[in-house]
N, C-alpha and C. Protein backbone atom coordinates (compact mmCIF):
# COMPACT_ATOMS: atom_id res chain seq x y z
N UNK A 1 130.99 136.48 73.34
CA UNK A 1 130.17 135.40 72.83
C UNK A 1 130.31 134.19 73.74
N UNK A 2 129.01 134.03 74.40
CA UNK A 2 129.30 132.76 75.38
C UNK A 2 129.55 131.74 75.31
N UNK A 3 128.60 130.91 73.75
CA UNK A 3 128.71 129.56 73.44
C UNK A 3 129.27 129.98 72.06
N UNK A 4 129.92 128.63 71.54
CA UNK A 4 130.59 127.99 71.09
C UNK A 4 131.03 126.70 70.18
N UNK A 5 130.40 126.50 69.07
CA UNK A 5 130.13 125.62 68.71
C UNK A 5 131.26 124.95 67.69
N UNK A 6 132.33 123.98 67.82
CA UNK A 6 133.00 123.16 66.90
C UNK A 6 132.71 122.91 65.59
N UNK A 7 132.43 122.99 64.65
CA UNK A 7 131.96 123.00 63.44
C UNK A 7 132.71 121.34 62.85
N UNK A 8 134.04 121.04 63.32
CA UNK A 8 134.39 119.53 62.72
C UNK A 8 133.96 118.69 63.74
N UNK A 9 133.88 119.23 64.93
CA UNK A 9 132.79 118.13 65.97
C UNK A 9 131.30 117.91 65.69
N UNK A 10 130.65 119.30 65.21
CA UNK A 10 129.52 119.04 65.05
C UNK A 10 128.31 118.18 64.36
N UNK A 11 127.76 117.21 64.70
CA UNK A 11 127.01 116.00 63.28
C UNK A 11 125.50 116.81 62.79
N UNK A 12 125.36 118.26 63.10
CA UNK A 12 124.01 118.32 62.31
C UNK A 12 123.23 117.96 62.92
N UNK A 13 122.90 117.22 63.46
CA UNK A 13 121.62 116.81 64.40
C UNK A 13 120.64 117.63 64.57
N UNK A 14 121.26 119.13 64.63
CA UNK A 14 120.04 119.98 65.44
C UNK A 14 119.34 119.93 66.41
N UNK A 15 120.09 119.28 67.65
CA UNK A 15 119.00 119.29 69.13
C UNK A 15 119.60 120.60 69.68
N UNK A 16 120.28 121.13 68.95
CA UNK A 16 121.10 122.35 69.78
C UNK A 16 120.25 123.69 69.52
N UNK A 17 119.49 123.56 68.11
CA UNK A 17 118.66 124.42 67.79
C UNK A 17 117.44 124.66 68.34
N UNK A 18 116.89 123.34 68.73
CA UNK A 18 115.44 122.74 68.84
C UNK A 18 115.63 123.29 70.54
N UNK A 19 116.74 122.99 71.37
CA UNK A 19 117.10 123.64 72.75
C UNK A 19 116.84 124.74 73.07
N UNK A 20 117.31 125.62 72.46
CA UNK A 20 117.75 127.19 72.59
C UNK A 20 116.23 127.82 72.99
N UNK A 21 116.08 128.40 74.16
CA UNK A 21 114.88 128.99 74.50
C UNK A 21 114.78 130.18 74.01
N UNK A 22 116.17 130.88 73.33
CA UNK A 22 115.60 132.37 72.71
C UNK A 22 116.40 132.18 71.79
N UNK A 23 116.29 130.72 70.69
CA UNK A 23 116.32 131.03 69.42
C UNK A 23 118.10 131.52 68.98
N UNK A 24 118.55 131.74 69.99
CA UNK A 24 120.45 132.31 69.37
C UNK A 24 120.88 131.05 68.22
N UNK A 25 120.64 129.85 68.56
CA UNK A 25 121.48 129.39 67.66
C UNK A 25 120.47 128.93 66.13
N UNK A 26 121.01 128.95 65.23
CA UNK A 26 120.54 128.56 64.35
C UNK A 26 121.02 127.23 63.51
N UNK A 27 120.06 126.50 62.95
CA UNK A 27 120.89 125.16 62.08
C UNK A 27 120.60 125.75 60.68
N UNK A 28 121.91 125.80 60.39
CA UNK A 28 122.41 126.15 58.73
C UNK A 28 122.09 124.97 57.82
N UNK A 29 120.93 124.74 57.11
CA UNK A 29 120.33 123.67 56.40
C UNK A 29 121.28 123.68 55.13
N UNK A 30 121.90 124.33 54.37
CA UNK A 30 122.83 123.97 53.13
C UNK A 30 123.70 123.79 54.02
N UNK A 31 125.00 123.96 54.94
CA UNK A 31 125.67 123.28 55.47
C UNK A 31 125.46 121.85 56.02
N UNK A 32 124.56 122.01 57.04
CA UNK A 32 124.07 120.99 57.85
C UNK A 32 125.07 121.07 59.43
N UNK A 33 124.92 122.33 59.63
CA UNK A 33 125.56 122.71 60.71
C UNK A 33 125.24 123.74 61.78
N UNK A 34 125.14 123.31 62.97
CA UNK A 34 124.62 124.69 63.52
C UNK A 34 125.17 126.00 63.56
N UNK A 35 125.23 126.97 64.01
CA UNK A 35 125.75 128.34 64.45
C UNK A 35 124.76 129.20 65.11
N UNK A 36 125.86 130.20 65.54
CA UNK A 36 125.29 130.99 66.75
C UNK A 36 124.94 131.78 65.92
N UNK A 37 123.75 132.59 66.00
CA UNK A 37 122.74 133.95 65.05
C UNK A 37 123.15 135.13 66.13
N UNK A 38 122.74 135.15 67.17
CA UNK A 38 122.78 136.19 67.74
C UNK A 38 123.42 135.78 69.69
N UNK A 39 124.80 135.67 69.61
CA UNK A 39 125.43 135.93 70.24
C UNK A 39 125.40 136.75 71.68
N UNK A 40 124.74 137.99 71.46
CA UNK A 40 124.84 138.60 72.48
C UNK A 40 123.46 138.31 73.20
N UNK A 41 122.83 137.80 72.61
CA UNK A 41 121.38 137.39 73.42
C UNK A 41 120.95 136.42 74.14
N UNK A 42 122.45 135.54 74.26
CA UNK A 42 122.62 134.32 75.08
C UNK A 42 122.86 134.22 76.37
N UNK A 43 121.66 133.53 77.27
CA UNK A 43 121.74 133.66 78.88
C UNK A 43 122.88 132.74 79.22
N UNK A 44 123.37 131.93 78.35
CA UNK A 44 124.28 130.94 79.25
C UNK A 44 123.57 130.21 79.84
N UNK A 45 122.66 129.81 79.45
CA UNK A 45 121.74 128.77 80.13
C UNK A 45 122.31 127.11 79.92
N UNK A 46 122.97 126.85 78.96
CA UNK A 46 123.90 125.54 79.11
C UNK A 46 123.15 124.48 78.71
N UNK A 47 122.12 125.26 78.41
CA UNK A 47 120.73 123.57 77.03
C UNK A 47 121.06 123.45 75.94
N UNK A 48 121.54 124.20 75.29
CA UNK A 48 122.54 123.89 74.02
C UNK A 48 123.84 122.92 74.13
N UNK A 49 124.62 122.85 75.14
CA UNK A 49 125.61 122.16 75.57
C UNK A 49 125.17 120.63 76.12
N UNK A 50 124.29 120.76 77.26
CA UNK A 50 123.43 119.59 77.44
C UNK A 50 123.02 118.35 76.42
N UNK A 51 122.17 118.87 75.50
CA UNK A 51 121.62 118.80 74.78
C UNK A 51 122.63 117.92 73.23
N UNK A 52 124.05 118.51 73.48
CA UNK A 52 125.09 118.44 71.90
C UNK A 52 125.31 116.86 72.38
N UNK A 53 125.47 116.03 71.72
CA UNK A 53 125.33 114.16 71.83
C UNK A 53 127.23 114.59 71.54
N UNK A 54 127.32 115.08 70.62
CA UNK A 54 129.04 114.90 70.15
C UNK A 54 130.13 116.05 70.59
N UNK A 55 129.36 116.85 72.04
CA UNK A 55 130.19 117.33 72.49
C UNK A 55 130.85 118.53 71.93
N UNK A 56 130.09 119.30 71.02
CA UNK A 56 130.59 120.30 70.73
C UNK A 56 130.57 121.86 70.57
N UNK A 57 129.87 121.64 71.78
CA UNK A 57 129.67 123.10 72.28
C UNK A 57 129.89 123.59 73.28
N UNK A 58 130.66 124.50 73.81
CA UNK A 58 131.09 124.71 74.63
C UNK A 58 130.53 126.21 75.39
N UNK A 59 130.42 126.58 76.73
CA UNK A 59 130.34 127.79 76.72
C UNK A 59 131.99 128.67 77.79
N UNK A 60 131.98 130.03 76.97
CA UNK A 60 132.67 130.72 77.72
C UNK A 60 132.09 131.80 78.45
N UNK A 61 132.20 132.24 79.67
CA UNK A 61 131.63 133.26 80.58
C UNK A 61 132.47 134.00 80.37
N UNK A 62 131.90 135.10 79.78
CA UNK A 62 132.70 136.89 80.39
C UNK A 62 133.23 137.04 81.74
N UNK A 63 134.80 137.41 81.55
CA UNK A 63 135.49 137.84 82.86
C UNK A 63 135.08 138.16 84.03
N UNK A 64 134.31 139.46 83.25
CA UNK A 64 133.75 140.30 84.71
C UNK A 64 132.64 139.52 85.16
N UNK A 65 131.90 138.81 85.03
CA UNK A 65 131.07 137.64 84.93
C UNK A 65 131.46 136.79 86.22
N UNK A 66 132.51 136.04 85.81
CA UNK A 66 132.71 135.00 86.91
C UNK A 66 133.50 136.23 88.04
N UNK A 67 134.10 137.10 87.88
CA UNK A 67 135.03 137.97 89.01
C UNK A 67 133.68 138.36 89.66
N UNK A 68 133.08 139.20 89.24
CA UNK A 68 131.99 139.62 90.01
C UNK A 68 130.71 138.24 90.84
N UNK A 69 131.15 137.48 90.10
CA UNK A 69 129.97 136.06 91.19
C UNK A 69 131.39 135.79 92.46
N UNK A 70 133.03 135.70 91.80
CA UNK A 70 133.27 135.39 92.97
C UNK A 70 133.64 136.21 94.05
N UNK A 71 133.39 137.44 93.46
CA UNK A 71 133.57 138.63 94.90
C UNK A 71 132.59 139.15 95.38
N UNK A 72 130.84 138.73 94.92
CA UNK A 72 129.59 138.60 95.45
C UNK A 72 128.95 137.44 95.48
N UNK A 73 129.06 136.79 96.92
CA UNK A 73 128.80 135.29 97.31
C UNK A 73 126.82 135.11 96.83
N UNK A 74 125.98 136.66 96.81
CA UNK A 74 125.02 137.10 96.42
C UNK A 74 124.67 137.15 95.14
N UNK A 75 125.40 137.44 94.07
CA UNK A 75 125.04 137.35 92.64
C UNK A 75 125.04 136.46 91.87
């Protein structure tokens, strides 16, 4: 799961939702909180993170992910 979202950082806002070009995250309207829906469908594109005013989203890259960009100067 790439991104990451703080739930006691998070204020609800929803620009993190309104971001998302394929829709992964969702804003939980009886909470008033975002979350990730679908996880594995996330490019890591980093507009959700951009986008968070209070800083609370973070992303993590899969291992083989960053090993393989740094042992192909090409990928």
């Amino acid at each position: 799961m790439p991104a990451m979202i703080d739930t006691k950082t998070c204020t609800g806002c929803g620009r993190c939702d309104r971001s998302c070009p394929l829709d992964v995250i969702y804003y939980n309207k009886d909470e008033k909180k975002a979350e990730i829906r679908y996880p594995e469908e996330c490019w890591m594109c980093g507009s959700c993170r951009q986008e968070c005013p209070s800083g609370a989203i973070t992303l993590r890259f899969p291992l083989n992910t960053l090993y393989n960009a740094s042992s192909n100067p090409y990928m």
